[in-house]
C-alpha atoms as a PDB file:
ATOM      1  CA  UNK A   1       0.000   0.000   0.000  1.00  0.00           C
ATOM      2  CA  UNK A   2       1.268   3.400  -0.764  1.00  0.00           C
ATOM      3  CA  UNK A   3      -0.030   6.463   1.496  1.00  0.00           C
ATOM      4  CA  UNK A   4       0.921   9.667  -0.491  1.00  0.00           C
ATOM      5  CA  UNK A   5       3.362  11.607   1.751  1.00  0.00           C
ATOM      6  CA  UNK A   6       1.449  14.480   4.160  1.00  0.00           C
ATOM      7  CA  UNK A   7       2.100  17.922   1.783  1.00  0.00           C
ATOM      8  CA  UNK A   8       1.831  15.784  -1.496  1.00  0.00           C
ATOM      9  CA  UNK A   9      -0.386  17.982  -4.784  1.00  0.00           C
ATOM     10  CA  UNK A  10      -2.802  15.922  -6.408  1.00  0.00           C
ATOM     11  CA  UNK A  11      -4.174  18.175  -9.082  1.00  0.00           C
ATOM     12  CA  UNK A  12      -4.731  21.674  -7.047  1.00  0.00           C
ATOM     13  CA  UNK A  13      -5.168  20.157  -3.759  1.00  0.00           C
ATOM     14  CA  UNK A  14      -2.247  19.218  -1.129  1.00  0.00           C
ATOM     15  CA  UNK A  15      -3.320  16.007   0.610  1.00  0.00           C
ATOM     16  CA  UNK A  16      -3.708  14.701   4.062  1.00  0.00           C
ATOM     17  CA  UNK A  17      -4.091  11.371   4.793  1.00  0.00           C
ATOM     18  CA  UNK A  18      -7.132  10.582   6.614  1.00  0.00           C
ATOM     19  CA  UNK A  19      -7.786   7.076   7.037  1.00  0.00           C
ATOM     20  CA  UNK A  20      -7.690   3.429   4.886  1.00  0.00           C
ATOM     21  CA  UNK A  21     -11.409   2.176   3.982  1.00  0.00           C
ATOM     22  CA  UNK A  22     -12.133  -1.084   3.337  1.00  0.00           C
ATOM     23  CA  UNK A  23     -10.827  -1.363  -0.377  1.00  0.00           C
ATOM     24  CA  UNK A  24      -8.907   2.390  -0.478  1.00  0.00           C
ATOM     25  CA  UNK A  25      -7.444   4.938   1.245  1.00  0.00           C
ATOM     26  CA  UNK A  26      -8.935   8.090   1.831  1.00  0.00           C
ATOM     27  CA  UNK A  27      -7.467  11.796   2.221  1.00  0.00           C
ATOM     28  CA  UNK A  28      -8.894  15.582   2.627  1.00  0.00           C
ATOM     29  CA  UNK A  29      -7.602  17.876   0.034  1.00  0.00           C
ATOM     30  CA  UNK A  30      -7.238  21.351   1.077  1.00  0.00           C
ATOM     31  CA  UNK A  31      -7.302  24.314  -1.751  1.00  0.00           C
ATOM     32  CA  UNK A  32      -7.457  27.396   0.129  1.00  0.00           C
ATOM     33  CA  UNK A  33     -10.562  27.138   1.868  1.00  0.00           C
ATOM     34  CA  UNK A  34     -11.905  24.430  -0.329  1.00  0.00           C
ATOM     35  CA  UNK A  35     -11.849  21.030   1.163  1.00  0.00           C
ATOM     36  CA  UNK A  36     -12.259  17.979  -0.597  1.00  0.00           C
ATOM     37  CA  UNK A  37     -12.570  13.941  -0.073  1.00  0.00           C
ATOM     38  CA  UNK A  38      -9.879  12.027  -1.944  1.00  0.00           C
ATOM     39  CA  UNK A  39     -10.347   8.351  -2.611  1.00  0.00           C
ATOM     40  CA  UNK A  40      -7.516   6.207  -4.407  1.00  0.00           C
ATOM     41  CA  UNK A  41      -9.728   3.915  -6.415  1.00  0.00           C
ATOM     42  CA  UNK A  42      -7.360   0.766  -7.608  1.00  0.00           C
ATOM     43  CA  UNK A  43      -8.460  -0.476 -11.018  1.00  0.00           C
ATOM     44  CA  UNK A  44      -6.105  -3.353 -12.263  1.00  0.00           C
ATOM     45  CA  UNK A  45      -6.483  -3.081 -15.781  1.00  0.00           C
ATOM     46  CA  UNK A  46      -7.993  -1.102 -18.872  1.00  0.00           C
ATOM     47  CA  UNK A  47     -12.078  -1.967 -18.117  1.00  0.00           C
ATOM     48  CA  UNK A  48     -11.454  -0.917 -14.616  1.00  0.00           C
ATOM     49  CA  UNK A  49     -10.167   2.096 -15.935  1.00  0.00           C
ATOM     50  CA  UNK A  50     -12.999   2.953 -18.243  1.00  0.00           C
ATOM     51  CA  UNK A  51     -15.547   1.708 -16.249  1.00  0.00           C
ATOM     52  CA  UNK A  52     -14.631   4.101 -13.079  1.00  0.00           C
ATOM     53  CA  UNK A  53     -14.443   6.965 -16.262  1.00  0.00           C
ATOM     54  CA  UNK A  54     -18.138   6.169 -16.812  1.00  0.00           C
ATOM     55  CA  UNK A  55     -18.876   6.097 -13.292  1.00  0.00           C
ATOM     56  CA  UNK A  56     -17.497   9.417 -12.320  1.00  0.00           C
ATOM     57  CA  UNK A  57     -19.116  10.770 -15.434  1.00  0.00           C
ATOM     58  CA  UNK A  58     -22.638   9.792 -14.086  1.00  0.00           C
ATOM     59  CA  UNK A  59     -21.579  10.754 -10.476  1.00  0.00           C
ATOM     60  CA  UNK A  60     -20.731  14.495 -12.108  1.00  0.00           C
ATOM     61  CA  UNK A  61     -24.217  15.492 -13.416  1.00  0.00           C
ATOM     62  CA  UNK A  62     -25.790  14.279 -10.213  1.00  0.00           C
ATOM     63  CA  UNK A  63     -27.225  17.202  -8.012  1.00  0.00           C
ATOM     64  CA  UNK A  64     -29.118  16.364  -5.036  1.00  0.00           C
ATOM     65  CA  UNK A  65     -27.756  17.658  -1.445  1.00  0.00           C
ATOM     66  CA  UNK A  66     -27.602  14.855  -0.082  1.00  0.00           C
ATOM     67  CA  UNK A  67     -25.768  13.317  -2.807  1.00  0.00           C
ATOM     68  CA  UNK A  68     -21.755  14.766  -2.525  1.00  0.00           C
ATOM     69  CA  UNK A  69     -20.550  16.326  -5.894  1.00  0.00           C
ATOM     70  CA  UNK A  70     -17.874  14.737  -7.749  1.00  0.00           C
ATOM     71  CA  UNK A  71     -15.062  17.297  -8.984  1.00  0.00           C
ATOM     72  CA  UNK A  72     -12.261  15.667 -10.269  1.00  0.00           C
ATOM     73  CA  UNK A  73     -10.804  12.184 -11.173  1.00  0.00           C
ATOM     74  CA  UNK A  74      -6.888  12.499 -10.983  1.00  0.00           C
ATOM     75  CA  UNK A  75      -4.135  10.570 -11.643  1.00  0.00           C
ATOM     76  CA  UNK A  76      -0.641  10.342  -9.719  1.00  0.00           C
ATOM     77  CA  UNK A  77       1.890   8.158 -10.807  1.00  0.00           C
ATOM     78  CA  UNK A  78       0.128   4.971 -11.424  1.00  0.00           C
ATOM     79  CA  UNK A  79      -2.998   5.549  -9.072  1.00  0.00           C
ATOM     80  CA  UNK A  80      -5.896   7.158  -9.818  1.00  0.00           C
ATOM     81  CA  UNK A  81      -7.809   9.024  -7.244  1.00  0.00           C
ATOM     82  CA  UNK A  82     -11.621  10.479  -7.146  1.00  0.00           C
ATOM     83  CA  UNK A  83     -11.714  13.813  -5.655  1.00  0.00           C
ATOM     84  CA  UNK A  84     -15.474  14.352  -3.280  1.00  0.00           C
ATOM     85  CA  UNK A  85     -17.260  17.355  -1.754  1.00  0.00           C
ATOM     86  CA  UNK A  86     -16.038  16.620   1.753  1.00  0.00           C
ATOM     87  CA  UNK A  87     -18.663  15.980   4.504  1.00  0.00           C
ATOM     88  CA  UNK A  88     -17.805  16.304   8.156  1.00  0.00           C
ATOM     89  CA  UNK A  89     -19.827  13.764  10.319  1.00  0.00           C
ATOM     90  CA  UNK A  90     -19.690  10.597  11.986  1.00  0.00           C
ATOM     91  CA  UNK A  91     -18.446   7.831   9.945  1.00  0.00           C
ATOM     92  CA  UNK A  92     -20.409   4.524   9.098  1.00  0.00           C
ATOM     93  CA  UNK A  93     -17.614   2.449  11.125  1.00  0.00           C
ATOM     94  CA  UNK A  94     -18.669   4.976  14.419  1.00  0.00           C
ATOM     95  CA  UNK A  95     -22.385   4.306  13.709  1.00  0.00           C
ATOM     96  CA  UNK A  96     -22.450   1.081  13.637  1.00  0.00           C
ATOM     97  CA  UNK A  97     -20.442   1.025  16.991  1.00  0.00           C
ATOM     98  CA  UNK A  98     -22.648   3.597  18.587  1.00  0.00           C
ATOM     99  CA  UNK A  99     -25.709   1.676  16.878  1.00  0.00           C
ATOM    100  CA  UNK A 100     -27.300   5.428  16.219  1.00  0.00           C
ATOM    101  CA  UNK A 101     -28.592   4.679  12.532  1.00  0.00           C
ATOM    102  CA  UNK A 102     -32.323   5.762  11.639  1.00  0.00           C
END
């Protein structure tokens, strides 16, 4: 697993690494006062590749506020990474420990 290095540009944002999800790691970008959700998204060959294309492609004309906005899908070295409006709240993992869903 590689963690991008605290500082590190991806596109116009500097990262921070946050946590690692279940299949990625995840990061806050910071542009000015912009903040944004970062997740490395491993695709292991072509298909992947176009298929997350598509995906992020439907993901960008979606506009509902309680849907987060996709703004970018970046590439760094061989990784690619989908750049999120960033939402602060508690995280699925703390819910389901705190049992507070519905």
């Amino acid at each position: 697993i590689h963690v991008l290095a605290p500082g590190t540009r991806l596109a116009v944002y500097q990262v921070e690494f946050l946590r690692r999800g279940g299949m990625s790691l995840c990061y806050l970008g910071k542009n000015g006062e912009n903040q944004r959700f970062i997740k490395e998204v491993r695709c292991d060959n072509e298909d992947e590749v176009s298929a997350l294309k598509r995906v992020y492609e439907a993901m960008r004309k979606l506009q509902h506020p309680q849907i987060p906005r996709a703004h970018a899908l970046c590439q760094h070295a061989s990784h690619l990474y989908l750049v999120t409006d960033f939402v602060e709240g508690t995280s699925l993992a703390q819910m389901s420990r705190q049992r507070k869903f519905g």
